[in-house]
Structures are given as C-alpha cells and as structure tokens.
N, C-alpha and C. Protein backbone atom coordinates (compact mmCIF):
# COMPACT_ATOMS: atom_id res chain seq x y z
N UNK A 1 -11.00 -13.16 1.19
CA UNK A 1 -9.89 -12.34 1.63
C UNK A 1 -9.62 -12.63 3.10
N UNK A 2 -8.47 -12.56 3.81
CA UNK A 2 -7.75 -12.85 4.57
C UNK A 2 -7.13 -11.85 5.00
N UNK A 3 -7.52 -11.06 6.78
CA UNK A 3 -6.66 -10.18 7.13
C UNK A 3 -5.22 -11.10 7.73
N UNK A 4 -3.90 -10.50 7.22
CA UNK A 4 -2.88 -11.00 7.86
C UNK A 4 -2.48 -9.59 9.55
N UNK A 5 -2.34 -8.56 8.98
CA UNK A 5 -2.49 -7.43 9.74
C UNK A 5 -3.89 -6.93 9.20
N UNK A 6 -3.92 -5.37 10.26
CA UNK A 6 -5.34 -4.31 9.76
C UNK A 6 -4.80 -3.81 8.28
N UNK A 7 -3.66 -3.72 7.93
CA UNK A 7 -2.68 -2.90 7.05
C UNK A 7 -2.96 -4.03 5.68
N UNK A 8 -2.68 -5.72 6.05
CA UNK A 8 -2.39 -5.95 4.88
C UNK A 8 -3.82 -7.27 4.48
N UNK A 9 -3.83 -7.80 3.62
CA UNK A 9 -4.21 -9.10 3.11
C UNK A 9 -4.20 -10.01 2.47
N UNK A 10 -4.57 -10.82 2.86
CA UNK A 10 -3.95 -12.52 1.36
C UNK A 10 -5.35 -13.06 1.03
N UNK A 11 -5.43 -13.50 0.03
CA UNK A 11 -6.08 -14.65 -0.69
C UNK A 11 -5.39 -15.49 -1.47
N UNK A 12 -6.33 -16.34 -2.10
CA UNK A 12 -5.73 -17.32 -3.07
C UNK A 12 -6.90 -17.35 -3.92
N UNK A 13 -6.19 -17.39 -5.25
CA UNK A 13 -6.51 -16.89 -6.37
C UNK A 13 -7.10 -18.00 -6.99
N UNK A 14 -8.02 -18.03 -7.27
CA UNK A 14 -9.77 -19.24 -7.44
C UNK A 14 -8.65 -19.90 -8.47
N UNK A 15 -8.67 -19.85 -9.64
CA UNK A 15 -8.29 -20.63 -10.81
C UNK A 15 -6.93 -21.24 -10.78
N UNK A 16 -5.60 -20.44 -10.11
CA UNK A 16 -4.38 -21.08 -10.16
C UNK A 16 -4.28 -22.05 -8.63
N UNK A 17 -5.12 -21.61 -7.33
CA UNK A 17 -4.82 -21.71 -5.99
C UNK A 17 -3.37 -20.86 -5.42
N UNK A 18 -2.81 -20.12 -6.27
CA UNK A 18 -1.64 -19.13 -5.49
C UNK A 18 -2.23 -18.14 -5.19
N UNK A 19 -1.07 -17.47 -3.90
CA UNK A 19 -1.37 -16.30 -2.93
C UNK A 19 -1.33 -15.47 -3.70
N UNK A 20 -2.21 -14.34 -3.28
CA UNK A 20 -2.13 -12.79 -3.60
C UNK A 20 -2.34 -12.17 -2.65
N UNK A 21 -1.67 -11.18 -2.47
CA UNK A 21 -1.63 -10.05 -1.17
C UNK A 21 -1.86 -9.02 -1.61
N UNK A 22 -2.34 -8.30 -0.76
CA UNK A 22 -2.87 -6.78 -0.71
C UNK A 22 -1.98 -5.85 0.73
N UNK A 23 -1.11 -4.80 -0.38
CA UNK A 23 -0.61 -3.98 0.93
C UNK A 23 -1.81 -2.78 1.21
N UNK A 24 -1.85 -2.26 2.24
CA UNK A 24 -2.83 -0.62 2.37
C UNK A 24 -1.92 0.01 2.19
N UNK A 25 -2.53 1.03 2.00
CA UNK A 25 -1.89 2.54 1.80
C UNK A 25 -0.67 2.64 2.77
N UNK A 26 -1.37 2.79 3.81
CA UNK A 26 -0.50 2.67 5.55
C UNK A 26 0.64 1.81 5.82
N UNK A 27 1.04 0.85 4.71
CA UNK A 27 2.00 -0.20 4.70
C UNK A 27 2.98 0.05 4.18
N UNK A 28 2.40 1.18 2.90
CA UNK A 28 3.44 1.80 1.64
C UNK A 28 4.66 2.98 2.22
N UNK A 29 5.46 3.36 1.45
CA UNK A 29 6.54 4.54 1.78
C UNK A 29 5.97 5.38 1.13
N UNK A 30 5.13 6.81 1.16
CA UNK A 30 4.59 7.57 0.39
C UNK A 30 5.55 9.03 1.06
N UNK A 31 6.34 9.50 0.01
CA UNK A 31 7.04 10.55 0.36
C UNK A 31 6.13 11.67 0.64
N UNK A 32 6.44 12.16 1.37
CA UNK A 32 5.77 13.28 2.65
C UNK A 32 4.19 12.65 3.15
N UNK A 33 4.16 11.76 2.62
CA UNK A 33 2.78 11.05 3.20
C UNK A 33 2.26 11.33 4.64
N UNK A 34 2.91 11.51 5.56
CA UNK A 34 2.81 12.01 7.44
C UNK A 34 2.38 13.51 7.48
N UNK A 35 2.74 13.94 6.23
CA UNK A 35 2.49 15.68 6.68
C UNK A 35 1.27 15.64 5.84
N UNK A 36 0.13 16.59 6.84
CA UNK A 36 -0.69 16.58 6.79
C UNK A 36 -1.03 17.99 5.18
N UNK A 37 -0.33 18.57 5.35
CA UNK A 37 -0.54 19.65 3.99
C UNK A 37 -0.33 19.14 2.64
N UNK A 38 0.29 18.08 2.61
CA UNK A 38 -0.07 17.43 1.32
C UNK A 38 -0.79 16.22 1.45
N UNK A 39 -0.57 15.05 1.93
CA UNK A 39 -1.34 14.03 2.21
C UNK A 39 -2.78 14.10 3.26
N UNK A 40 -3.83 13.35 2.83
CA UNK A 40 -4.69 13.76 4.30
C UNK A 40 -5.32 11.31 4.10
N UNK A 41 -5.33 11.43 4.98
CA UNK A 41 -6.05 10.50 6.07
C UNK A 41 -7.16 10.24 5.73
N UNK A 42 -8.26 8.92 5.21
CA UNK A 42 -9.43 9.21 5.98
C UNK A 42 -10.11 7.70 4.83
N UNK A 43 -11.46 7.40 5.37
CA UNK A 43 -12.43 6.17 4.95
C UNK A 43 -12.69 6.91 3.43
N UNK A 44 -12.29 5.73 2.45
CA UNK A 44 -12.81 5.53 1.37
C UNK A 44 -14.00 4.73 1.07
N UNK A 45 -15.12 5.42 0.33
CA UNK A 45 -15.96 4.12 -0.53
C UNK A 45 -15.28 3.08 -1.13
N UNK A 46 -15.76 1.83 -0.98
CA UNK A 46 -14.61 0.95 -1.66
C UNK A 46 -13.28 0.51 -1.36
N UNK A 47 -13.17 1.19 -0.61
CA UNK A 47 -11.73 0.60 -0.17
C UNK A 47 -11.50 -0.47 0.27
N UNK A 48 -10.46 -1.36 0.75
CA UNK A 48 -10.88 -2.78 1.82
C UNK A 48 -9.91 -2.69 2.96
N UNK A 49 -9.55 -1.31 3.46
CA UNK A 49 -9.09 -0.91 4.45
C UNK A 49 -10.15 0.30 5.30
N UNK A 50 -9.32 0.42 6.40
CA UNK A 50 -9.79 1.46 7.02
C UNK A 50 -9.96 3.04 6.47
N UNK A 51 -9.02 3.15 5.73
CA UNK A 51 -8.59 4.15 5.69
C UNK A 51 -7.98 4.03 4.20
N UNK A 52 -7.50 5.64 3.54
CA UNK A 52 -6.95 5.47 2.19
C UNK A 52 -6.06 6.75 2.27
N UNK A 53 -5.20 7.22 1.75
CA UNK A 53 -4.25 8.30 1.58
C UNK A 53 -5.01 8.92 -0.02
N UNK A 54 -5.26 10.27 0.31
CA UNK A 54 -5.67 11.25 -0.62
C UNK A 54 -4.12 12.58 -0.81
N UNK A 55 -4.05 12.83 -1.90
CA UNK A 55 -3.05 13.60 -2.12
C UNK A 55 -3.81 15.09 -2.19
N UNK A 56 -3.27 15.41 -1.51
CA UNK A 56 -3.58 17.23 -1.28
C UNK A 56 -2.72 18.13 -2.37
N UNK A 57 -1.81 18.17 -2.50
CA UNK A 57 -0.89 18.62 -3.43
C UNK A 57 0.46 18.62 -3.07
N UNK A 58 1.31 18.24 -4.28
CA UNK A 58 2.61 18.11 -3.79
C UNK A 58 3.20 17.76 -5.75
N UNK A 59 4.71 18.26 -5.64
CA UNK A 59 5.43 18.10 -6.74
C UNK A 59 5.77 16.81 -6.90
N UNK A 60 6.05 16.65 -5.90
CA UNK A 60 7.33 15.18 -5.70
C UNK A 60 6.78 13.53 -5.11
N UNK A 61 5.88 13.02 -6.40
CA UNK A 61 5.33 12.15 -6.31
C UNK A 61 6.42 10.42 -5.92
N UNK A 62 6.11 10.00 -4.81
CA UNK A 62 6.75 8.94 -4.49
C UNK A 62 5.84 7.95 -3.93
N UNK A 63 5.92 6.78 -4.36
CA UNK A 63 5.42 5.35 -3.80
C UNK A 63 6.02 4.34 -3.60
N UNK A 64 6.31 4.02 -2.21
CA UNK A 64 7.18 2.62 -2.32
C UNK A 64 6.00 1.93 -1.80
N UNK A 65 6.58 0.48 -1.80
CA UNK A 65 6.25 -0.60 -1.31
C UNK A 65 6.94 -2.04 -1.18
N UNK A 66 7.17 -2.65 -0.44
CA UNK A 66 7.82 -3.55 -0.49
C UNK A 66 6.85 -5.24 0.80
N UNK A 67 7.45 -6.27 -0.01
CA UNK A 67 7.50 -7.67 0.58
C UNK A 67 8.32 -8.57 0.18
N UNK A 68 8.60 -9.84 1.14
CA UNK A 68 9.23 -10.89 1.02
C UNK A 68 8.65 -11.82 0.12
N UNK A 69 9.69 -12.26 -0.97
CA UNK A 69 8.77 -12.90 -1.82
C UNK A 69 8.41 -14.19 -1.65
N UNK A 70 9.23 -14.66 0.01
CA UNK A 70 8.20 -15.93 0.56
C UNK A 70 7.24 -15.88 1.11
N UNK A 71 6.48 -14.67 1.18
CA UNK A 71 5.03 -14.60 1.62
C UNK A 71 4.14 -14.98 0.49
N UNK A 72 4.95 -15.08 -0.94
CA UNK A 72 3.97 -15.62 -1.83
C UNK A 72 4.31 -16.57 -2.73
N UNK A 73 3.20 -17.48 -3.38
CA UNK A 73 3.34 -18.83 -3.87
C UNK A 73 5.22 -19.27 -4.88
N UNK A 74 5.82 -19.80 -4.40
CA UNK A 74 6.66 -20.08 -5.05
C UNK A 74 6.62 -20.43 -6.84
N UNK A 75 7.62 -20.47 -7.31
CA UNK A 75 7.95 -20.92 -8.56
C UNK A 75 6.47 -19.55 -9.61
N UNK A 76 6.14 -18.64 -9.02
CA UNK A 76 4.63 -17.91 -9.63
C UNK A 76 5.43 -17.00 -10.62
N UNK A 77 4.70 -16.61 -11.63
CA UNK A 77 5.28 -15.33 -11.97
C UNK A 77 4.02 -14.47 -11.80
N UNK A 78 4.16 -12.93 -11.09
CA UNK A 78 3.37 -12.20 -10.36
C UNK A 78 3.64 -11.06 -11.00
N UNK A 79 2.42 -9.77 -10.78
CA UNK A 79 2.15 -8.66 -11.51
C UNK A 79 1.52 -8.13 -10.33
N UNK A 80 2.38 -6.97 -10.29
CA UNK A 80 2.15 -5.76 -8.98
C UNK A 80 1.36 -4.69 -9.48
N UNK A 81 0.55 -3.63 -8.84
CA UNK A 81 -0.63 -2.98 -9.54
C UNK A 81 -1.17 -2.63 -7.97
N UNK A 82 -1.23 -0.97 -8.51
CA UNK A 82 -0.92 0.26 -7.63
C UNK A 82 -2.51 0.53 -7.32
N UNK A 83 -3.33 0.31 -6.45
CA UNK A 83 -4.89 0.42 -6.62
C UNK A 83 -5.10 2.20 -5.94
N UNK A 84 -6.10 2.88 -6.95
CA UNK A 84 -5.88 3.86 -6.66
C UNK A 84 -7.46 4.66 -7.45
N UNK A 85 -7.74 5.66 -7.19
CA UNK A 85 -9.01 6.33 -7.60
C UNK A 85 -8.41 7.45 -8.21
N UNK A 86 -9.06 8.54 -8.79
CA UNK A 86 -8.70 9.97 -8.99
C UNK A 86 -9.89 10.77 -8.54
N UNK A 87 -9.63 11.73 -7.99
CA UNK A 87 -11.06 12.44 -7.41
C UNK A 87 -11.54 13.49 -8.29
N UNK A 88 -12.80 14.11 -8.11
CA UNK A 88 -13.16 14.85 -8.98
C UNK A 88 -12.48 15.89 -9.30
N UNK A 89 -11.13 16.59 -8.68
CA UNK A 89 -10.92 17.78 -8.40
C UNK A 89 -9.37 17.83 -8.64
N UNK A 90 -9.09 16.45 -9.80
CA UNK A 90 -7.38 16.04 -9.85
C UNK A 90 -6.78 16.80 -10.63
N UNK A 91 -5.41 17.15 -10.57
CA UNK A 91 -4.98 17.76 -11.49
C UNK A 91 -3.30 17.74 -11.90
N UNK A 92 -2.66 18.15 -12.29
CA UNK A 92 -1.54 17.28 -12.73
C UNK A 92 -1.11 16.31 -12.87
N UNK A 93 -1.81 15.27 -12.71
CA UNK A 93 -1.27 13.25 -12.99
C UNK A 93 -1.52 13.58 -14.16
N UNK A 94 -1.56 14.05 -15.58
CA UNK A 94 -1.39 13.81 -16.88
C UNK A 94 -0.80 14.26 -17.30
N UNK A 95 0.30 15.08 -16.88
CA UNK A 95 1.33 16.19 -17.28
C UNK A 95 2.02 15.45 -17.98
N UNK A 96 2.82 14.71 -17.09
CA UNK A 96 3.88 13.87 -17.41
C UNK A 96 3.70 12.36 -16.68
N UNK A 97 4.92 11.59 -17.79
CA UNK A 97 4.10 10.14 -16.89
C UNK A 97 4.97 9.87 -15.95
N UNK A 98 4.53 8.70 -15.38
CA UNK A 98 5.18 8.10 -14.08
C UNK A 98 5.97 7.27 -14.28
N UNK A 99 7.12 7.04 -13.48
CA UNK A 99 7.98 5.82 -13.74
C UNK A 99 7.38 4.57 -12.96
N UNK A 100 7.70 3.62 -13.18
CA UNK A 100 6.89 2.56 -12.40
C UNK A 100 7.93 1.28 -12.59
N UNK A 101 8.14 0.59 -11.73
CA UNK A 101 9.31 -0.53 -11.53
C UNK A 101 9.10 -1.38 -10.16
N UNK A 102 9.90 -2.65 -10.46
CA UNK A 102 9.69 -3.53 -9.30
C UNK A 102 11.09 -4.41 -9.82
N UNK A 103 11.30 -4.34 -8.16
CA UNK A 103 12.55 -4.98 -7.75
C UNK A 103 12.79 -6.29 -6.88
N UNK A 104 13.54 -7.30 -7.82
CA UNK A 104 13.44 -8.47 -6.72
C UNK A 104 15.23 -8.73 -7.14
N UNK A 105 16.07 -8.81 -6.04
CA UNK A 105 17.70 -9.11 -6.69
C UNK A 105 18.46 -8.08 -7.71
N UNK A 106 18.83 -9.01 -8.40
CA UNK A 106 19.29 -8.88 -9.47
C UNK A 106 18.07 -8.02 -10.56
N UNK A 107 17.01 -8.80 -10.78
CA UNK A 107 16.32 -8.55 -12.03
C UNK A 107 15.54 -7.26 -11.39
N UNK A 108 15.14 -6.17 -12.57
CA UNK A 108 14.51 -5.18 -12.48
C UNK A 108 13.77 -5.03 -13.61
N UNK A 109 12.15 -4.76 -13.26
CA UNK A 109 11.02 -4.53 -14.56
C UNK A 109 10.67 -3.27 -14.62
N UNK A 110 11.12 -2.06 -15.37
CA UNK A 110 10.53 -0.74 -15.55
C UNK A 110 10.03 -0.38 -16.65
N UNK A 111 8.84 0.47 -16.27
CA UNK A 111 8.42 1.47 -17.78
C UNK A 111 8.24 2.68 -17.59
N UNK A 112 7.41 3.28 -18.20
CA UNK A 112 6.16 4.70 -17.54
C UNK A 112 4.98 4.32 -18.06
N UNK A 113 3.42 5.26 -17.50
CA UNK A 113 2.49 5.17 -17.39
C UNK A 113 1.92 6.48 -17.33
N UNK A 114 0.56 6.87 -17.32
CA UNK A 114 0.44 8.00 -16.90
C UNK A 114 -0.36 7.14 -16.34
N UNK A 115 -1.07 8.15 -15.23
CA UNK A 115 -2.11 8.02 -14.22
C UNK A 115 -3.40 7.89 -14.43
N UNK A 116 -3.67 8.75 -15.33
CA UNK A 116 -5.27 8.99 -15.51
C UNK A 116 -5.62 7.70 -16.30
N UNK A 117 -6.78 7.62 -16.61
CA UNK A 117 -7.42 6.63 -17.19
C UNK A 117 -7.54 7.08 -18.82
N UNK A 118 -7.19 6.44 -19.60
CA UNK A 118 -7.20 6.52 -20.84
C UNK A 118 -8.14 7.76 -21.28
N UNK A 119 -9.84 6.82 -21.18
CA UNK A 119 -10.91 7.98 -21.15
C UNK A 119 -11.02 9.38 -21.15
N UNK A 120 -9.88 9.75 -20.08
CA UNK A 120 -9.28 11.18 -19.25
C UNK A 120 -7.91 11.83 -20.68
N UNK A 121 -7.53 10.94 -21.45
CA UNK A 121 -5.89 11.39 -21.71
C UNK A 121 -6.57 11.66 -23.62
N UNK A 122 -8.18 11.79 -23.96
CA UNK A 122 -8.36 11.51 -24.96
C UNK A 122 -7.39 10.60 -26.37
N UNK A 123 -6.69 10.06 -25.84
CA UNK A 123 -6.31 9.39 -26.56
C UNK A 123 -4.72 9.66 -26.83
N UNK A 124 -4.25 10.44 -26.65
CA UNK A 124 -3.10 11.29 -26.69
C UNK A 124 -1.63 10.42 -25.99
N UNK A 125 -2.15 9.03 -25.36
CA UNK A 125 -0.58 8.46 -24.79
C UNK A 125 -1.25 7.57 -24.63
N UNK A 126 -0.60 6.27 -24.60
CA UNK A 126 -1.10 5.26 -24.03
C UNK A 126 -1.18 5.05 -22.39
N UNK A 127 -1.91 4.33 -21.73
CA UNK A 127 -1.98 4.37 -20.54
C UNK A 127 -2.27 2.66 -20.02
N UNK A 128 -1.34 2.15 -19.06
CA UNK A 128 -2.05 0.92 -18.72
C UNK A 128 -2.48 0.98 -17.23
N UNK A 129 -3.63 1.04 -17.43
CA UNK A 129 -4.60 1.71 -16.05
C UNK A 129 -5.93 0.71 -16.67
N UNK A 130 -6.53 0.04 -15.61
CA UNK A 130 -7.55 -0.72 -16.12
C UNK A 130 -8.63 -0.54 -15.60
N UNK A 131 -9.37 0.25 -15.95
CA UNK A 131 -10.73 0.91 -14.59
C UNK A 131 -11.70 -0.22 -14.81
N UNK A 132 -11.96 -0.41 -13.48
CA UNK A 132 -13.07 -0.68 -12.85
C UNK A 132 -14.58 -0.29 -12.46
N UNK A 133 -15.46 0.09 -13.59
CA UNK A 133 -16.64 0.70 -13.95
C UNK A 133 -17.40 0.68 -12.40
N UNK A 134 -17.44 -0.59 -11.80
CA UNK A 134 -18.21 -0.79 -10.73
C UNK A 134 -17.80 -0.42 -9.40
N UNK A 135 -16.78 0.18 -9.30
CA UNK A 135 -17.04 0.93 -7.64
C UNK A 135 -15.45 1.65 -8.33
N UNK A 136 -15.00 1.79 -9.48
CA UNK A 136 -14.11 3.70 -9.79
C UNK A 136 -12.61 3.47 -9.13
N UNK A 137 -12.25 2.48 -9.03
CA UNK A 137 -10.97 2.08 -8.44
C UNK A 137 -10.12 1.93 -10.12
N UNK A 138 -8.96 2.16 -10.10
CA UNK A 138 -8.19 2.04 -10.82
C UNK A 138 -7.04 1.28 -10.90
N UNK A 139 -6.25 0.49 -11.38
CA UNK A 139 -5.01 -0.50 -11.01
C UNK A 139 -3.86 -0.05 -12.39
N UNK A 140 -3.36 0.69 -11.84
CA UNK A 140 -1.90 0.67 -12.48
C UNK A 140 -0.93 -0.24 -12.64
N UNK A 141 -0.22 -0.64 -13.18
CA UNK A 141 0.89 -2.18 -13.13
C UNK A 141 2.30 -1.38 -12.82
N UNK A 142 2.62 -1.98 -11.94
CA UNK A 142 4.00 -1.46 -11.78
C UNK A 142 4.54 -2.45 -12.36
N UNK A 143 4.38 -3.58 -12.82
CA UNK A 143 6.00 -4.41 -13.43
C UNK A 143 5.33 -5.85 -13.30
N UNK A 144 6.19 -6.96 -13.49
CA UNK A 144 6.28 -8.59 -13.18
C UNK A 144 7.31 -8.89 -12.34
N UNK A 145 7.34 -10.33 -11.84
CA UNK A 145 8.50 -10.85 -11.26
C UNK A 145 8.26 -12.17 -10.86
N UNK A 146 9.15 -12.83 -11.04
CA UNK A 146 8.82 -14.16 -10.90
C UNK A 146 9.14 -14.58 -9.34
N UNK A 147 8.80 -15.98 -8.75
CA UNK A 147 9.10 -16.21 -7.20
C UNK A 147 10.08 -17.56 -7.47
N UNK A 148 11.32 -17.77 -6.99
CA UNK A 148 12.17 -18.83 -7.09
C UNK A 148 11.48 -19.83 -6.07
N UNK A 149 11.49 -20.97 -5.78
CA UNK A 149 11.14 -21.76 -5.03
C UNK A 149 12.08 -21.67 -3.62
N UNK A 150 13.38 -21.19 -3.21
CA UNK A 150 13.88 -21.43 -2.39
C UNK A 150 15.12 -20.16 -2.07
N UNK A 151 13.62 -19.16 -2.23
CA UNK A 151 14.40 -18.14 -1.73
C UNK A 151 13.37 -16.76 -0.79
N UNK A 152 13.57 -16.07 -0.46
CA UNK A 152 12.91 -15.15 -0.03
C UNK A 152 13.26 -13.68 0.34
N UNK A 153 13.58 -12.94 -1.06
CA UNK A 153 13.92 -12.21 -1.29
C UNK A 153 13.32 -11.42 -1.66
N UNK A 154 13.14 -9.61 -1.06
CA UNK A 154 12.37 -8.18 -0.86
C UNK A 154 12.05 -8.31 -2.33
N UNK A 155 10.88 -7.87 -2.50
CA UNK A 155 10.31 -7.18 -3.78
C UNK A 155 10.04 -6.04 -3.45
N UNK A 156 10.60 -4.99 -4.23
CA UNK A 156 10.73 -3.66 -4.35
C UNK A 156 9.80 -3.05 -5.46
N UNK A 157 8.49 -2.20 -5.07
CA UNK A 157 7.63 -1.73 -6.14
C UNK A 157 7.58 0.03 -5.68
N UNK A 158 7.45 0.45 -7.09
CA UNK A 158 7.54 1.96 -6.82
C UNK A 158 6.42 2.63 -7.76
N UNK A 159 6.10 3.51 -8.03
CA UNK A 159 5.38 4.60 -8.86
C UNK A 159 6.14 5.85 -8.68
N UNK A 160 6.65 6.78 -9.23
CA UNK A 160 6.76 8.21 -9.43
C UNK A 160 7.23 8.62 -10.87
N UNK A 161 7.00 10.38 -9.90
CA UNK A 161 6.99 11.29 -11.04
C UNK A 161 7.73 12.49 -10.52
N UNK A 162 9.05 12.50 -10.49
CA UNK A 162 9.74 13.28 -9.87
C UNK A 162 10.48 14.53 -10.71
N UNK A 163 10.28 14.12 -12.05
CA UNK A 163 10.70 14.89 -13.53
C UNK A 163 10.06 16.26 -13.41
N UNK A 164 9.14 16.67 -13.70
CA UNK A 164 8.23 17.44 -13.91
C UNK A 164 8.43 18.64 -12.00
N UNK A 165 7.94 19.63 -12.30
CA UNK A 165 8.23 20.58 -11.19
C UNK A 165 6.28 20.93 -10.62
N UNK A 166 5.87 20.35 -12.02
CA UNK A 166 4.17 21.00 -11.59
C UNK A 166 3.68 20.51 -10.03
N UNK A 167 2.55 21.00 -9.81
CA UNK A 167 1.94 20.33 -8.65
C UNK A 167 0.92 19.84 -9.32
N UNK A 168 0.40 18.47 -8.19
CA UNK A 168 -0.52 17.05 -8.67
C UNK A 168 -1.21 17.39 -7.08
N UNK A 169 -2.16 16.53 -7.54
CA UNK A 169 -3.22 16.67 -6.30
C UNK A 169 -4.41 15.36 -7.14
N UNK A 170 -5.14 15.15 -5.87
CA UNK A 170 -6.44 14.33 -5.89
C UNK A 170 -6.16 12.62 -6.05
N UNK A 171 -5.15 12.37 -6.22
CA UNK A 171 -4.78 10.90 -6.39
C UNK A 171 -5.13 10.02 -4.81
N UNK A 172 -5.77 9.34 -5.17
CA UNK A 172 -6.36 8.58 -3.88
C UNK A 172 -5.52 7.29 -3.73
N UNK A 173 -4.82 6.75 -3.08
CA UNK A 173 -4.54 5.10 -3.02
C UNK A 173 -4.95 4.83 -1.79
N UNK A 174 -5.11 3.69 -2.32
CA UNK A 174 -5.40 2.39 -1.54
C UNK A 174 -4.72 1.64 -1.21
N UNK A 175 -4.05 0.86 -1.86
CA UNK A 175 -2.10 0.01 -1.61
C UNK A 175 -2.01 -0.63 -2.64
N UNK A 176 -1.27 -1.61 -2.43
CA UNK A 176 -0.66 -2.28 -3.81
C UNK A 176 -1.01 -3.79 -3.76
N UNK A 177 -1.37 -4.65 -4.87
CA UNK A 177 -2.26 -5.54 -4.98
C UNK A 177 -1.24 -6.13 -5.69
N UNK A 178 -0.92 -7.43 -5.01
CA UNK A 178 0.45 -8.36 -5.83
C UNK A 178 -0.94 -9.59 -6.40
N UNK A 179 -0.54 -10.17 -7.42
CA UNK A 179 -1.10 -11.28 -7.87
C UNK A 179 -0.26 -12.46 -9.18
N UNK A 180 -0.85 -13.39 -8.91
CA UNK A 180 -0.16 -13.93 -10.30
C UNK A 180 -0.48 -14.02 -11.60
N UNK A 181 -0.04 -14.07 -12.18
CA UNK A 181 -0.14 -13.36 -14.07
C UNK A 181 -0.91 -14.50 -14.52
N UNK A 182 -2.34 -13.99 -15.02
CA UNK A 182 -2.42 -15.79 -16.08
C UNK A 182 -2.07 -15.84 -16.26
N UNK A 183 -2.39 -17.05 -16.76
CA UNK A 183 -1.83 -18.20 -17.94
C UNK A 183 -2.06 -17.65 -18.96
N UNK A 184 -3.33 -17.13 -19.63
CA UNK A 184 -3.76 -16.87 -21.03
C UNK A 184 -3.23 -15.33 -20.52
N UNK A 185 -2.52 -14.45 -19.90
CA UNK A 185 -1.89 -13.11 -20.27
C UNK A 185 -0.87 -13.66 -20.61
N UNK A 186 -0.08 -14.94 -19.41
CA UNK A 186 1.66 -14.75 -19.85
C UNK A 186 1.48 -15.12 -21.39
N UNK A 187 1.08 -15.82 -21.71
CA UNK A 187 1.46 -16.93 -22.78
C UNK A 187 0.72 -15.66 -24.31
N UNK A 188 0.10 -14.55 -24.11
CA UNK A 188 0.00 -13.75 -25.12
C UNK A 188 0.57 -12.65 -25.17
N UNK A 189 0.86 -12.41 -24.21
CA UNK A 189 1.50 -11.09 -24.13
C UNK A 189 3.88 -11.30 -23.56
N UNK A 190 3.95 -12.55 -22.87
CA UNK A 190 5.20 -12.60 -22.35
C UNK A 190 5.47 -12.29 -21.19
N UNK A 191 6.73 -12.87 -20.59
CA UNK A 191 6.44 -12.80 -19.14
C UNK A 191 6.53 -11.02 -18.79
C-alpha cells in the first residue's frame, strides 16, 4: 500500500498489475458528518487510516465519494465497495435497504443492499456485504464501471437510505475501496 495523501491510498493489484485506491472516511461527503451529535471522530482497530467516522444516530443516511478516473488503470473494469464495520450497539441499518450507485458520464450502475451482514438479516433479504472473519470489516459494493483509455472523468459513488424516517446508529466507515473486477468474477457473473 501506498500513501498518496494521509486521507487516501493506491496499490497495485498482485495478479492483474492495475491500480486500486483507497478513499478514508475523511475524503468522503458524509451528510451531517462535521456535527458532532450524530457523527463522532476517532482510531479504529483495523482501520488503515487514522481515524474512522462512527455514526451516533441520525435518519438521513448519506455517502458520497468521488475520483478521477485517471487516477486509475485505464481500459479496467472496476468495482467500488464501501468498507465499513457495525458496532455492537447498531440499530436501524436493517430496516430498510440502501440505495447504492456509481457514476462515471453518461453510464450509471444502481441497486439496493442492506447493511448488515447476511448472518444479522437471518436470511430474510439478500445482502451483498462480504465479511471479513479476520479483523470484522465489512465491504458493501456500490456498483462497476469501466475506465476508457483517454479520458478522465469523476466517478461518482454513493450509499443511502433516505426512504425510511427511523433512526440508524453504530455504522462505522472507513472509506471506499475502488479495485478491478476479476477476470474469473467478470466472466461469471457479467460486467
């Protein structure tokens, strides 16, 4: 791994040699994220930042994030994925699900998701959340998108849940983790 800022990072990805970046928390647009009564500040286990954004409580779940998609390997097709924990003490991320989308131009990739980890939803919705047994981090997919060779144009990634009126709390992030899609995913599953 590769600090570019304290905020962000790159590597290159052992098997293809293309970039992958890592935004922090601190990089992202997290609606009311600055006010301290719903969002709070502070060192995560595991994290690979300084710092991680914990949700205190709040209705009006928002996540942006955005980069230039010449910061990463041309001609790639890439899969964005929201890195994030749930704390012991979470409560509304299973109400309702989240919208989740990513924007480059023209083309737009959306679905929903819920938050929790499958495990958590007994079975009751599907969830594409892929936990990580060994240090409790979680990766949500916000979408795909491919990189043109000769262009460099914003990728736009989001998460929310703005439907629902309940209050949510305990959702931890970390930032958003761009990478490129295998080979053996694209080619079984589609771009």
């Amino acid at each position: 791994m590769y600090r570019s800022k304290s905020s962000e990072m790159f590597s290159i990805e052992k098997t293809t040699g293309k970039i992958c970046y890592l935004l922090s928390a601190r990089q992202l647009s997290i609606a009311w994220g600055h006010n301290p009564l719903y969002w709070s500040w502070k060192p995560v286990e595991g994290s690979r930042f300084a710092e991680a954004a914990e949700l205190r409580t709040i209705c009006w779940l928002e996540i942006k994030g955005s980069i230039k998609s010449g910061m990463l390997s041309p001609k790639t097709l890439y899969k964005a994925y929201l890195k994030v924990k749930i704390a012991d003490r979470a409560y509304g991320l299973d109400s309702l699900p989240s919208e989740v989308s990513i924007e480059v131009g023209n083309y737009k990739s959306q679905g929903t998701v819920y938050i929790r980890p499958p495990c958590r939803r007994n079975g009751k919705a599907s969830c594409h959340c892929h936990c990580k047994p060994q240090d409790e981090w979680l990766e949500i997919e916000l979408g795909s998108f491919y990189t043109q060779s000769d262009s460099d144009e914003e990728v736009r990634m989001c998460l929310k849940e703005v439907k629902g009126v309940h209050l949510k709390g305990g959702l931890i992030v970390d930032g958003i983790e761009i990478r490129p899609k295998l080979f053996q995913e694209a080619s079984t599953h589609g771009p």
